[in-house]
Protein backbone atom coordinates (compact mmCIF):
# COMPACT_ATOMS: atom_id res chain seq x y z
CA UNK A 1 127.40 59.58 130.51
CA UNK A 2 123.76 59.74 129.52
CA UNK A 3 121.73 62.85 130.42
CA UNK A 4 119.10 60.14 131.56
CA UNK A 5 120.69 59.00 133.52
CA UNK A 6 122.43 61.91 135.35
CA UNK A 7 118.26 63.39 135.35
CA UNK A 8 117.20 60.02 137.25
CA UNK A 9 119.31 60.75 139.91
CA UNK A 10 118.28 64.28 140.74
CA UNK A 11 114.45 63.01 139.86
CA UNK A 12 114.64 60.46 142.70
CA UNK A 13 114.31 63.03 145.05
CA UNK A 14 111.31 64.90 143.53
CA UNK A 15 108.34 62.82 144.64
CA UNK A 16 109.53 63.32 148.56
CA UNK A 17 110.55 66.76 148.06
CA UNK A 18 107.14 68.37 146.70
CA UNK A 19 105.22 66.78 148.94
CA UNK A 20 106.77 67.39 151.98
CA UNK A 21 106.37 70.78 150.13
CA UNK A 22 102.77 70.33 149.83
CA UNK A 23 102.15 69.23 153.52
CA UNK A 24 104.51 72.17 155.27
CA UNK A 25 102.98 75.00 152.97
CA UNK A 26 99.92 75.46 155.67
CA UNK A 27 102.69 76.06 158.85
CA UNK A 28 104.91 78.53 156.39
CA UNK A 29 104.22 82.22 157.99
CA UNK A 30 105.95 85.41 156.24
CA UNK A 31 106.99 85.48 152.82
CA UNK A 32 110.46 85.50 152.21
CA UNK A 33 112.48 88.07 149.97
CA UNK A 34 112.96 87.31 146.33
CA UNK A 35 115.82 84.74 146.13
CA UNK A 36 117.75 88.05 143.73
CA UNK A 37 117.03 91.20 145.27
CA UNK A 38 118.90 93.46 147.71
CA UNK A 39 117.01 92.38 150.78
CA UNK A 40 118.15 88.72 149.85
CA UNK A 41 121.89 90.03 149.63
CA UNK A 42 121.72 91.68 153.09
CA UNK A 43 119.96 88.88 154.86
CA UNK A 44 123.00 86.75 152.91
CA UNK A 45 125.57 89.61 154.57
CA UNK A 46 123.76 88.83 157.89
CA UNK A 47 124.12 85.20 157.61
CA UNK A 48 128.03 84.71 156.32
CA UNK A 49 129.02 87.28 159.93
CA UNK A 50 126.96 85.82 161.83
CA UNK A 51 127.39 81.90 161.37
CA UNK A 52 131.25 82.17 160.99
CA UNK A 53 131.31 84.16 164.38
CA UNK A 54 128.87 81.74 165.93
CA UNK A 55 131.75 79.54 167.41
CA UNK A 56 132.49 82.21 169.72
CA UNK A 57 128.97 82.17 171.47
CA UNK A 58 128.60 78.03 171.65
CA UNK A 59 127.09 76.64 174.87
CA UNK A 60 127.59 72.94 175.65
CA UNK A 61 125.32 71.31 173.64
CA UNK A 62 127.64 73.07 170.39
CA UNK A 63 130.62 71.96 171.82
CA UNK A 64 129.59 68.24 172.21
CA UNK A 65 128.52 68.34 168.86
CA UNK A 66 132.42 69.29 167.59
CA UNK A 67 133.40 66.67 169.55
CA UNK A 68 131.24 63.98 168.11
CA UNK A 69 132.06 65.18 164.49
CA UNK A 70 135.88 65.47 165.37
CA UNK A 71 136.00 62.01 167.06
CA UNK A 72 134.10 60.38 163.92
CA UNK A 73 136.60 62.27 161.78
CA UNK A 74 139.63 60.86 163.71
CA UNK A 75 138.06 57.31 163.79
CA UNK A 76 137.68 57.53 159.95
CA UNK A 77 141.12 58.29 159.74
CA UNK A 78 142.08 55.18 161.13
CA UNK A 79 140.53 53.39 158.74
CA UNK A 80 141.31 55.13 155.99
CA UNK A 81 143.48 52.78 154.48
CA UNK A 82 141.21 49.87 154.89
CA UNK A 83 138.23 51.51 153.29
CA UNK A 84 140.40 52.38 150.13
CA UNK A 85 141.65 48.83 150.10
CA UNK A 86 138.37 47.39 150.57
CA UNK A 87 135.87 49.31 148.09
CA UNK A 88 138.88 49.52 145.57
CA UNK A 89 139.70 45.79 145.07
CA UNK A 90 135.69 45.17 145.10
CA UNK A 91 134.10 43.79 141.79
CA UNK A 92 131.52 46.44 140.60
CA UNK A 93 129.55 46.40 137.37
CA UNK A 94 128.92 49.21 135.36
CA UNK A 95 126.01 50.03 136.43
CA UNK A 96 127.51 50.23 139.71
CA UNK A 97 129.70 52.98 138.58
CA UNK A 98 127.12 54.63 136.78
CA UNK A 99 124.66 54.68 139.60
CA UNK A 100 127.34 56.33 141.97
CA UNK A 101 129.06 58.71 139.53
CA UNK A 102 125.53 60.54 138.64
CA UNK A 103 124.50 60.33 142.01
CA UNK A 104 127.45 62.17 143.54
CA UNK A 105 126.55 65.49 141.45
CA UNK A 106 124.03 66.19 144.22
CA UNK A 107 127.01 67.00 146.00
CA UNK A 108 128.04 69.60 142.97
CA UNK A 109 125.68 70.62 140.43
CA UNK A 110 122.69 68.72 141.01
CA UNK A 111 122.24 70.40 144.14
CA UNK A 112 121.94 73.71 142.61
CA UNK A 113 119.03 71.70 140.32
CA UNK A 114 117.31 70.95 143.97
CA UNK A 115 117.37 74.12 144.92
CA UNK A 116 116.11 75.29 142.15
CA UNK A 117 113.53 73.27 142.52
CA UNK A 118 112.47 74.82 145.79
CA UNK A 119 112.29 78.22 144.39
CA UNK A 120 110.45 76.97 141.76
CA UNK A 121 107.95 75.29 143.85
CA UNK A 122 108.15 78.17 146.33
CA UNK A 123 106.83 80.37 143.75
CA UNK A 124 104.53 78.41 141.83
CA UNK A 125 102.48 77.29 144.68
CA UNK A 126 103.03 80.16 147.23
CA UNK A 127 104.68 78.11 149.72
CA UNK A 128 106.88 80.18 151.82
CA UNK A 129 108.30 77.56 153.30
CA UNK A 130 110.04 76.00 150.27
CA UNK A 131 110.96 79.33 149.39
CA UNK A 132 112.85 80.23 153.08
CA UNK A 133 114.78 76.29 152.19
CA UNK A 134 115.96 78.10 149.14
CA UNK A 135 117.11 80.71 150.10
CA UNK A 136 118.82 79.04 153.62
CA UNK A 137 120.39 76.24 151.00
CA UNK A 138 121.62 79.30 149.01
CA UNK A 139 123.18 80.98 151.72
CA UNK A 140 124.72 77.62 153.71
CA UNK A 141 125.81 76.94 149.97
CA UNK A 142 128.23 79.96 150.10
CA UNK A 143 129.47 79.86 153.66
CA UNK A 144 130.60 76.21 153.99
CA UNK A 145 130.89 75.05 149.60
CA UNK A 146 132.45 78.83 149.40
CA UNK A 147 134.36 79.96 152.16
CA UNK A 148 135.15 77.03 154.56
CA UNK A 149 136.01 74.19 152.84
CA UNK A 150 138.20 75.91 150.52
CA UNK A 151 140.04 77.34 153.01
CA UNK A 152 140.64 74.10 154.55
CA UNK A 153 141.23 72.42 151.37
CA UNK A 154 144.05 74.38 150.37
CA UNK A 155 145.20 74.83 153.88
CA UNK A 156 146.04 70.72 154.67
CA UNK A 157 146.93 70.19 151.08
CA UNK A 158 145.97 66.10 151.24
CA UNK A 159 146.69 64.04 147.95
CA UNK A 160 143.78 62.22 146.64
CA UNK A 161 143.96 58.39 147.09
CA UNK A 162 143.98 58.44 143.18
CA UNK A 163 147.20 60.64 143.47
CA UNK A 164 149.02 58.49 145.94
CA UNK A 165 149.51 55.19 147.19
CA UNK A 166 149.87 56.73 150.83
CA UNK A 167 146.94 57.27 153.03
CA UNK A 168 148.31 60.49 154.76
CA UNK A 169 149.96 62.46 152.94
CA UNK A 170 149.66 66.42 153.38
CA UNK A 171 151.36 68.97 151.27
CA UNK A 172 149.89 72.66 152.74
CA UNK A 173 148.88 75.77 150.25
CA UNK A 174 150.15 72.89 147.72
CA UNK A 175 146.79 72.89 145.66
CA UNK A 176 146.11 69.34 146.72
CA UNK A 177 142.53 69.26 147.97
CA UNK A 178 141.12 65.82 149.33
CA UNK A 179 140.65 67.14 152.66
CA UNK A 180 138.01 67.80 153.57
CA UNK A 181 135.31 66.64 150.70
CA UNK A 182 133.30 69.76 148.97
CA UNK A 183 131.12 67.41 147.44
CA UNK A 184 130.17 65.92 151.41
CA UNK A 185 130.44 69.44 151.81
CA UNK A 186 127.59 70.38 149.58
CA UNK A 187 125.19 67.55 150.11
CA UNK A 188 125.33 67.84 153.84
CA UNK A 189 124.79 71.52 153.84
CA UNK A 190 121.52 71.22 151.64
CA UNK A 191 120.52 68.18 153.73
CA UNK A 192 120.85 69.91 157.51
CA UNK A 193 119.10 72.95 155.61
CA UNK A 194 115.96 70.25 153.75
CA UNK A 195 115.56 68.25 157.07
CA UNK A 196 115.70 72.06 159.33
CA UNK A 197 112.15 72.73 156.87
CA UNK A 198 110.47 69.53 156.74
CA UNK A 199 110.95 67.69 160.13
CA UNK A 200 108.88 64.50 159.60
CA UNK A 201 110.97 61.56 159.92
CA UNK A 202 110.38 60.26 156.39
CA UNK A 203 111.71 63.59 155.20
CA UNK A 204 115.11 63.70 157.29
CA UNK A 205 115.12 60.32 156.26
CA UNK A 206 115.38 61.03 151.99
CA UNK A 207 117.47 64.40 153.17
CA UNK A 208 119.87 62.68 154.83
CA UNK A 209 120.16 59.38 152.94
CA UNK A 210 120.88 61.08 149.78
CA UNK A 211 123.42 63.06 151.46
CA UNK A 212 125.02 59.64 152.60
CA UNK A 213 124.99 58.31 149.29
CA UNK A 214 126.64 61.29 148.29
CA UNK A 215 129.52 60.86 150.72
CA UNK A 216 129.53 56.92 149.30
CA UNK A 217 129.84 57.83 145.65
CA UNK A 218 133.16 60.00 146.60
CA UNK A 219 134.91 57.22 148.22
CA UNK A 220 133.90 54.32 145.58
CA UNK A 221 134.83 56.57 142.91
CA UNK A 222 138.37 56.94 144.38
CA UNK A 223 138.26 60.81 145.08
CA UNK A 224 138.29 60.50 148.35
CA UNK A 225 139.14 58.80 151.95
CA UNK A 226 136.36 58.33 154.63
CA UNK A 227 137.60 60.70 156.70
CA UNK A 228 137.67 63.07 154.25
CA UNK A 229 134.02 63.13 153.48
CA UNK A 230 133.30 62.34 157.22
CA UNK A 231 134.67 66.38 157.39
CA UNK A 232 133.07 67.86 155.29
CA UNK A 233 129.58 66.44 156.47
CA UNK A 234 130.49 67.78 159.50
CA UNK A 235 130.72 71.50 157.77
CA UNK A 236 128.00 71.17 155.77
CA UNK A 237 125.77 70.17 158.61
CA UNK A 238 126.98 72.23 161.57
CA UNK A 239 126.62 75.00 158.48
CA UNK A 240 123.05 74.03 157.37
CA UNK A 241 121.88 73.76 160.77
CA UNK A 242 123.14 77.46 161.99
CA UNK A 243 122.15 79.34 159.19
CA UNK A 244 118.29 77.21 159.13
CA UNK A 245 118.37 78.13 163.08
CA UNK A 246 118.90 81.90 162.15
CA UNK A 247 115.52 82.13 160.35
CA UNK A 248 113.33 79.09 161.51
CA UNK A 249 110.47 79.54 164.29
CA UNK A 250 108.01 77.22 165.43
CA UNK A 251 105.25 76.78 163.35
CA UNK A 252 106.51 78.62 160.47
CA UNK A 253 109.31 81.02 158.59
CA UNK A 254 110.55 84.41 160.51
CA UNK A 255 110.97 87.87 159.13
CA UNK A 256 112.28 89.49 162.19
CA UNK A 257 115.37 87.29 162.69
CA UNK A 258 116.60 88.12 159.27
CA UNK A 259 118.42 91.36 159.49
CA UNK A 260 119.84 90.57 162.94
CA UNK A 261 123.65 91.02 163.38
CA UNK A 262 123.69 88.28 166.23
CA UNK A 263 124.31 85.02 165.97
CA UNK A 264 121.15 84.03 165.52
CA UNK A 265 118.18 81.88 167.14
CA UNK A 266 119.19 78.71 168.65
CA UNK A 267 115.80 76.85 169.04
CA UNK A 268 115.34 73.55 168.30
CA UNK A 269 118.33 71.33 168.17
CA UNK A 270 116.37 67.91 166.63
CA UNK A 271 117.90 68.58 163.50
């Protein structure tokens, strides 16, 4: 694979990215800890307690949300086999293949290039607001790409559809790890966290759709069935979204919610 090409991918974002950066850096309040420092590590502490024991303090609204997520995943399933069938027997041309196989590392380690980016920006232009999406990517990054996907993963044990000719088969604490996608995991996670920071709709728009493309890439590259990357967009967005809800206030980024034990602020819910 060319390192073009793999760089065009991440690069498409870029444009959308700084200057959504640009145009939020005026509503950024406090100044957020440096991304490697002890008062990063604790406000990371606060984050992985607080979001994992979030499901204990959901209202409604969080519970209708599982539902939609679990009732996409179980329509998914049903069509598992006929998505396989149908984007494995298509004709694709290499540049097809190309296209989705570099574009699916923003679900891996061209994520960790956008985020880095952030910072980056974050720093260079004093925009605390690109700085608090780095640092909320970073810490959704560990909870759902670190700790609950895995755990999942190894706990159904689901052959890849490139490993079997049968759509469900489950082997538990086998080492078989279809279910649910990290890459979807990833990509959704950064997403929830890029669209929680810059709310205009153009900007959820290029979040989102490059999360979606993500999700794409993983099925038409055979590593995955729809359902399977239907789940893990569910993780990485309920994820994204509680940890960007812990440290987001109207009209700019939060200090005082950072050190808080609870399960954090639950404020807007148009992301």
């Amino acid at each position: 694979m060319r390192f073009g090409s793999r760089v065009f991918a991440y690069l498409l974002l870029a444009p959308g990215l700084l200057a959504g950066a640009r145009a939020s850096a005026q509503a950024a309040a406090d100044t957020p800890p440096p991304l490697f420092s002890a008062e990063y590590v604790h406000r990371l502490w606060g984050d992985v307690r607080g979001v994992l024991k979030e499901p204990a303090s959901w209202d409604d609204t969080d519970w209708r949300d599982a539902a939609l997520w679990t009732g996409a995943t179980l329509a998914a399933a049903g069509l598992d086999g006929d998505v396989r069938r149908e984007v494995q027997t298509h004709d694709r041309t290499r540049g097809e293949n190309r296209f989705f196989r570099n574009w699916e590392q923003l679900g891996a380690a061209g994520s960790f290039v956008e985020i880095g980016a952030f910072e980056a920006w974050g720093v260079a232009a004093a925009d605390a607001n690109a700085r608090g999406t780095a640092l909320d990517a970073v810490s959704a990054t560990v909870i759902a790409s670190g700790i609950v996907t895995p755990v999942l993963k190894y706990s159904f044990g689901r052959y890849r559809p490139s490993q079997t000719s049968r759509t469900f088969k489950f082997r538990p604490f086998s080492g078989h790890q279809s279910f649910p996608s990290g890459h979807a995991t990833q990509a959704f996670a950064v997403a929830t966290v890029v669209a929680a920071h810059y709310p205009a709709a153009w900007e959820q728009a290029l979040a989102y759709g490059a999360a979606i493309l993500v999700d794409a890439s993983r099925i038409q590259q055979n590593a995955h069935f729809a359902s399977d990357v239907v789940a893990g967009s569910a993780i990485g967005w309920a994820v994204g979204r509680a940890v960007a809800h812990r440290h987001l206030l109207p009209g700019g980024y939060s200090v005082s919610p950072w050190f808080s034990d609870g399960a954090g602020l639950m404020l807007s819910r148009d992301f």
